[in-house]
PDB file of N, CA and C in Angstrom:
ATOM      1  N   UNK A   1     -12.449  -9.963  -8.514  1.00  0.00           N
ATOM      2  CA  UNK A   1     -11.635 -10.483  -9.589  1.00  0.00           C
ATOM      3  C   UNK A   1     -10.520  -9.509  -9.962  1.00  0.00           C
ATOM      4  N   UNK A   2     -10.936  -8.366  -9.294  1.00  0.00           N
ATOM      5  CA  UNK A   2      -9.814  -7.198 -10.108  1.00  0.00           C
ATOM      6  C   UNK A   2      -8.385  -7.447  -9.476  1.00  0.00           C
ATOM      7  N   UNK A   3      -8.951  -7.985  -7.725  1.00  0.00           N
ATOM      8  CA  UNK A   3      -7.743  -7.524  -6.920  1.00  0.00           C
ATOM      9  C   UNK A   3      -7.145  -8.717  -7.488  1.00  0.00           C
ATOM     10  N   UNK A   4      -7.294  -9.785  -7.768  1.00  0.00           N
ATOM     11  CA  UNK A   4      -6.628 -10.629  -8.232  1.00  0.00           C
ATOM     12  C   UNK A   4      -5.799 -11.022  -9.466  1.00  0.00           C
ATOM     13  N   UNK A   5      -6.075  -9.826 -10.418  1.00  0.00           N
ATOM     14  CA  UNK A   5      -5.552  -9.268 -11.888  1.00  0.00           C
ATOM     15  C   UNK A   5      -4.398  -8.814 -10.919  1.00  0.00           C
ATOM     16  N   UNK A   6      -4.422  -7.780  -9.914  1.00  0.00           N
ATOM     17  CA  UNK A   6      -3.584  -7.038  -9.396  1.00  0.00           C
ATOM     18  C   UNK A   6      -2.268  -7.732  -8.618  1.00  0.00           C
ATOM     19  N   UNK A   7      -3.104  -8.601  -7.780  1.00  0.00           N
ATOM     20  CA  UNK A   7      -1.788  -9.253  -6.971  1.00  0.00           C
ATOM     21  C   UNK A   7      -1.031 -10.426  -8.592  1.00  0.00           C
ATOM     22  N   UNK A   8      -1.715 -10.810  -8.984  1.00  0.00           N
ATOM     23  CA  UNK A   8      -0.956 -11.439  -9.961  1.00  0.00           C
ATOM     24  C   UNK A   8      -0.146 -11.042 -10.727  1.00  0.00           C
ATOM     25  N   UNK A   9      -0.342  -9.511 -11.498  1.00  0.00           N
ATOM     26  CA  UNK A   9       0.636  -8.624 -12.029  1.00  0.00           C
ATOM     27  C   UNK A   9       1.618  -8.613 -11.035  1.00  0.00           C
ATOM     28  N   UNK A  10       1.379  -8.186  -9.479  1.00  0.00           N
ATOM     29  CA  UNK A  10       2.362  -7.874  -9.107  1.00  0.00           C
ATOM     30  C   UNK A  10       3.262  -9.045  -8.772  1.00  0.00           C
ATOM     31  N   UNK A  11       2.788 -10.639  -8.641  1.00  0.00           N
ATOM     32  CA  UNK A  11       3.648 -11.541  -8.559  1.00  0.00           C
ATOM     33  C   UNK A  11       4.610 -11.293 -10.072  1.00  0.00           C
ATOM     34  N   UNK A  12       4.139 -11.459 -11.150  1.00  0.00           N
ATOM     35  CA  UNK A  12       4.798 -11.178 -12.252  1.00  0.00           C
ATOM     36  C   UNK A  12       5.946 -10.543 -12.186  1.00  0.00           C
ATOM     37  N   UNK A  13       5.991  -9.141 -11.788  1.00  0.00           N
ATOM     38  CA  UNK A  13       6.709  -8.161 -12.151  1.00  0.00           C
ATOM     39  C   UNK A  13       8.090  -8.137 -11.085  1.00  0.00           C
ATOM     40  N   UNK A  14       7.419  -9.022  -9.638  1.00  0.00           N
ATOM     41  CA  UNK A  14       8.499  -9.400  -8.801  1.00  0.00           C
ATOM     42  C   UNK A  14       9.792 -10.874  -9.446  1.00  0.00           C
ATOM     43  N   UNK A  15       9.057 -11.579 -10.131  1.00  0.00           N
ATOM     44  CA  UNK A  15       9.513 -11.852 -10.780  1.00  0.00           C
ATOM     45  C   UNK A  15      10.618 -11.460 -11.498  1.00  0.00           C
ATOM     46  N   UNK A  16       9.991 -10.901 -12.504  1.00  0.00           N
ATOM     47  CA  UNK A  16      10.668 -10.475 -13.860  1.00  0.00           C
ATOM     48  C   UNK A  16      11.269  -9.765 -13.339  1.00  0.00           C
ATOM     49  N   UNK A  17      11.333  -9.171 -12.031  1.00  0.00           N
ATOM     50  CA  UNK A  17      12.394  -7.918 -11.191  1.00  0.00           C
ATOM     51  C   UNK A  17      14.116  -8.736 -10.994  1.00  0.00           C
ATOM     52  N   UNK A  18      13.663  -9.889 -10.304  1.00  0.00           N
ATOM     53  CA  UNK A  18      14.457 -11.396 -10.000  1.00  0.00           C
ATOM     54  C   UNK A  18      15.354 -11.499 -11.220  1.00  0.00           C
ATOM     55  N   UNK A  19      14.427 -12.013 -11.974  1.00  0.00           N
ATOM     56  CA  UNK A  19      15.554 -12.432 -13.292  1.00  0.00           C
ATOM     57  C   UNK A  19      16.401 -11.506 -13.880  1.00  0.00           C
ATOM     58  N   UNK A  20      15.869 -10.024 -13.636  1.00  0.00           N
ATOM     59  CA  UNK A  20      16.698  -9.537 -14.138  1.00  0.00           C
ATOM     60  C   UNK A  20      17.975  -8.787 -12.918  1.00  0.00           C
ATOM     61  N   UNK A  21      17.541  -8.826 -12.033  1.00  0.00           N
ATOM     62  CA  UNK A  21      18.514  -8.839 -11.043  1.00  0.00           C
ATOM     63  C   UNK A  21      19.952 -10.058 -11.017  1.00  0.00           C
ATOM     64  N   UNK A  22      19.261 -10.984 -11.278  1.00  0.00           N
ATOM     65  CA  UNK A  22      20.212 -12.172 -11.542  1.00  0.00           C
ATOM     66  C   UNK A  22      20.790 -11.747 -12.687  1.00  0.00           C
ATOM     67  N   UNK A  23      20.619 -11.396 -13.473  1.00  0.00           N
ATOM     68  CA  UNK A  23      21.253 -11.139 -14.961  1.00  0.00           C
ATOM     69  C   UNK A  23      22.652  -9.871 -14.539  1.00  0.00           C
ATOM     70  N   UNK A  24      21.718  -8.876 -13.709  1.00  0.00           N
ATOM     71  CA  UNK A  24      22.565  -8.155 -13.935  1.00  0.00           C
ATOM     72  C   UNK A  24      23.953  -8.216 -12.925  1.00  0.00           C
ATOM     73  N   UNK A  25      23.677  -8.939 -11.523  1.00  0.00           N
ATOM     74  CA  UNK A  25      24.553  -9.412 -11.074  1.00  0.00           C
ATOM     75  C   UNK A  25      25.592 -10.161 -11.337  1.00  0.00           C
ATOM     76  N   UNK A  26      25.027 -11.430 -12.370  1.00  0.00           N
ATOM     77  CA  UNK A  26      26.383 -12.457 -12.908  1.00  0.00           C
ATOM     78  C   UNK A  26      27.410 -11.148 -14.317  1.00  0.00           C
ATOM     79  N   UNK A  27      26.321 -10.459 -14.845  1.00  0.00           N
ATOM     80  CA  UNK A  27      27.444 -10.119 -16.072  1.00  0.00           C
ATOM     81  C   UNK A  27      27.873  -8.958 -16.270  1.00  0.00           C
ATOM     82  N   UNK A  28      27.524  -8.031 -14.766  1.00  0.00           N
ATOM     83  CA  UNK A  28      28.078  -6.595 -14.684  1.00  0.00           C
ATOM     84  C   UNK A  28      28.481  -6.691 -13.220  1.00  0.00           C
ATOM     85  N   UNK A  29      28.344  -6.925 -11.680  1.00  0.00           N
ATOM     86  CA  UNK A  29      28.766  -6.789 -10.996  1.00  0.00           C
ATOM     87  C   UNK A  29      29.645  -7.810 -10.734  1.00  0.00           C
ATOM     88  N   UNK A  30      29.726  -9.491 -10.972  1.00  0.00           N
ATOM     89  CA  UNK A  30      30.866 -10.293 -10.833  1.00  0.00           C
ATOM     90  C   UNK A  30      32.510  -9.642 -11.914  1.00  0.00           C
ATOM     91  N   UNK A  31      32.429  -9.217 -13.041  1.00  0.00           N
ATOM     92  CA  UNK A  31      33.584  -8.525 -13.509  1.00  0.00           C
ATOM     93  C   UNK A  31      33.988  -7.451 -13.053  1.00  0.00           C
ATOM     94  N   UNK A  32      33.197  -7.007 -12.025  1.00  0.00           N
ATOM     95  CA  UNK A  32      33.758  -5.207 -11.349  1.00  0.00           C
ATOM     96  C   UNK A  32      34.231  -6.194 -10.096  1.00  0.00           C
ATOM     97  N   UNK A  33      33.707  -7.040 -10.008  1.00  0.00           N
ATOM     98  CA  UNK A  33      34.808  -7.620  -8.616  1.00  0.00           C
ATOM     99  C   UNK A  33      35.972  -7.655  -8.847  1.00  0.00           C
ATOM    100  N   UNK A  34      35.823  -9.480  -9.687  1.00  0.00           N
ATOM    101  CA  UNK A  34      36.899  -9.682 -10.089  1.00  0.00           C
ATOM    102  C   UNK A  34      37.904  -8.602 -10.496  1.00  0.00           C
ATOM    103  N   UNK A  35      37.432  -7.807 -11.388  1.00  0.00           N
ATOM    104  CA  UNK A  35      38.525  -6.769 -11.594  1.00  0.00           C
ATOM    105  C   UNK A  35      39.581  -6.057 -10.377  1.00  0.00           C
ATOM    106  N   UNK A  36      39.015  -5.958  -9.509  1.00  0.00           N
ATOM    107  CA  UNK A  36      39.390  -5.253  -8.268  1.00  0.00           C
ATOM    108  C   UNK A  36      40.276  -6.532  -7.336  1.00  0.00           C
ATOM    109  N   UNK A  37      39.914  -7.462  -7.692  1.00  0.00           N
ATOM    110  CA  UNK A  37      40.602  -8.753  -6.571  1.00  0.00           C
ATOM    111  C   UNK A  37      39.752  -9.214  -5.799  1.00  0.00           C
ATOM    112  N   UNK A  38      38.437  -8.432  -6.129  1.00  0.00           N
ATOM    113  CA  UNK A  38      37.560  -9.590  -4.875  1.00  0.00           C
ATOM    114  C   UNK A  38      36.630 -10.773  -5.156  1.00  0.00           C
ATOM    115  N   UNK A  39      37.290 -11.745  -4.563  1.00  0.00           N
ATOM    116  CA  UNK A  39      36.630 -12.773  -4.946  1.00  0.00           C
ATOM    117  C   UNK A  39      34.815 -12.939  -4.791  1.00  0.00           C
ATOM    118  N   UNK A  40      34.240 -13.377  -5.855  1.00  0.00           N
ATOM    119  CA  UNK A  40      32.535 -13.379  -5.909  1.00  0.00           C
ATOM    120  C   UNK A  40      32.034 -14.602  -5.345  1.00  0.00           C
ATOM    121  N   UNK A  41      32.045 -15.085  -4.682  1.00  0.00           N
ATOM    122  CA  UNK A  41      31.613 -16.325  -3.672  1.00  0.00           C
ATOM    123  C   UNK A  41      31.199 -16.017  -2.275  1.00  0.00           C
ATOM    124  N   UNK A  42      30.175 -17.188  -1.615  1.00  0.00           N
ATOM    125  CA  UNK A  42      30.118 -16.835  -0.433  1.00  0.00           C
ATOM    126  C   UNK A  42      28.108 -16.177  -0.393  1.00  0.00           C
ATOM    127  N   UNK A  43      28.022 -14.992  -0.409  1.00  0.00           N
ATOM    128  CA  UNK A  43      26.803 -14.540  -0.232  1.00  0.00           C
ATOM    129  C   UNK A  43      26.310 -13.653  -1.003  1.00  0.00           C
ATOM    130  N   UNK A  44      26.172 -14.439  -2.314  1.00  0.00           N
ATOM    131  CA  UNK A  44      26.186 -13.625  -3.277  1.00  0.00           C
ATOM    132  C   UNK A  44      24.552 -13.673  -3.474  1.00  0.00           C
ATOM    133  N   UNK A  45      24.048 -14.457  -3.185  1.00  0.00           N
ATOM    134  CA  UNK A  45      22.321 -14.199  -3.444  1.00  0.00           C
ATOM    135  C   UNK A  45      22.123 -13.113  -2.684  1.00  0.00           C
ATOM    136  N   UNK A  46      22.957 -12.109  -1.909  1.00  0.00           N
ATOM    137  CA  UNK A  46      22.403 -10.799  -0.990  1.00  0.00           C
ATOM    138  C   UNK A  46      22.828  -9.901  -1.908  1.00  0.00           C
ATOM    139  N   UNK A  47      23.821  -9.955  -2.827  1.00  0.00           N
ATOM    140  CA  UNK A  47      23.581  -8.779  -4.185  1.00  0.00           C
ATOM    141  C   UNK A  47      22.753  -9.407  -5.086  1.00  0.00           C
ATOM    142  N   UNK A  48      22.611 -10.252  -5.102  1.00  0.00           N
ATOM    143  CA  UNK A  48      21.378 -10.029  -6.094  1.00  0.00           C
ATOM    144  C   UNK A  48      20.224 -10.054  -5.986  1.00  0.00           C
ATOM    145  N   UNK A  49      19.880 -10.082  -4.627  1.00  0.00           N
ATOM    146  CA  UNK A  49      18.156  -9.721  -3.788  1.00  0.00           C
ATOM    147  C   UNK A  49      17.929  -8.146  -3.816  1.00  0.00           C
ATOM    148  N   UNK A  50      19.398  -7.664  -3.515  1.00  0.00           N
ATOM    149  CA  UNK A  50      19.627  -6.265  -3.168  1.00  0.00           C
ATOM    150  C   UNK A  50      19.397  -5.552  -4.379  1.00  0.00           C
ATOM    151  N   UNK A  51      20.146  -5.677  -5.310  1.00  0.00           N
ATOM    152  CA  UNK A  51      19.780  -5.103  -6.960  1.00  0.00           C
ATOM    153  C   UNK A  51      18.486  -5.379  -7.301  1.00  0.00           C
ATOM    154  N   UNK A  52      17.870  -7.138  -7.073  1.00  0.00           N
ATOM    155  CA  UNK A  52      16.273  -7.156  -7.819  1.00  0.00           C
ATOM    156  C   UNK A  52      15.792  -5.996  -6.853  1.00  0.00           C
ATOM    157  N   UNK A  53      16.000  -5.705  -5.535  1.00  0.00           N
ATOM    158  CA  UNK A  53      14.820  -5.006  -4.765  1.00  0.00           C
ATOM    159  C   UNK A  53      15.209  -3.776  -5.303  1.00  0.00           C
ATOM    160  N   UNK A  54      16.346  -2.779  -5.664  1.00  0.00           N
ATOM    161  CA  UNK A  54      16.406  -1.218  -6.183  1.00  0.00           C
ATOM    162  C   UNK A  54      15.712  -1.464  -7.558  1.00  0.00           C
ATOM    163  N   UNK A  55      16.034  -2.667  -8.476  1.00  0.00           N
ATOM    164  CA  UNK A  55      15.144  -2.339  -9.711  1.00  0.00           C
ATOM    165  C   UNK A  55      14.037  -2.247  -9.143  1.00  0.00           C
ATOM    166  N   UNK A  56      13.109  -3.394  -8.791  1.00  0.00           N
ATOM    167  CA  UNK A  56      11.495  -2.825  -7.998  1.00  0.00           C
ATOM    168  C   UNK A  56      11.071  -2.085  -7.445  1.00  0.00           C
ATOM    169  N   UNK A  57      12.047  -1.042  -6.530  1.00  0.00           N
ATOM    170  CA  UNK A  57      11.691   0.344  -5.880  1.00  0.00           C
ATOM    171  C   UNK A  57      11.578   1.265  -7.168  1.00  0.00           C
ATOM    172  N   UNK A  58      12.701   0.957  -7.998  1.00  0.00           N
ATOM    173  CA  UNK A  58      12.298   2.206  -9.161  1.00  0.00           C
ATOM    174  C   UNK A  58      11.886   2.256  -9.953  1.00  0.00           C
ATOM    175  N   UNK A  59      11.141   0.924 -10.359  1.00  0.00           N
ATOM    176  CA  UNK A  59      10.093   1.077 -11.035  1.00  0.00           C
ATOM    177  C   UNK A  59       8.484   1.541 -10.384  1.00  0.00           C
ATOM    178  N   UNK A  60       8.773   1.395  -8.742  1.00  0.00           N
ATOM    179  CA  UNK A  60       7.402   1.891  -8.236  1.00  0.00           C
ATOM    180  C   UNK A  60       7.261   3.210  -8.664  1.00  0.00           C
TER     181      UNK A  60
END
């Protein structure tokens, strides 16, 4: 039962890693584009897989 407290936290926290990856992609890295001229379209779910996965490395 424990390991299953465990993998479930850790579904959680991959999660909550996600959402906030998404967060921080639409309202801090789309205005550092734009600012610069580069347009934010195209493959943008790979910055924000990329950011949820550094928040989850550093919180390990």
């Amino acid at each position: 039962m424990e390991e299953w407290k465990q993998v479930l936290f850790r579904l959680i926290e991959a999660t909550i890693m996600l959402a906030i990856g998404l967060l921080v992609t639409l309202t801090i890295l789309k205005p550092i584009y734009e600012h610069f001229g580069i347009a934010f379209l195209g493959n943008v779910w790979v910055n924000w897989f990329g950011v949820s996965y550094l928040f989850f490395s550093f919180i390990q």
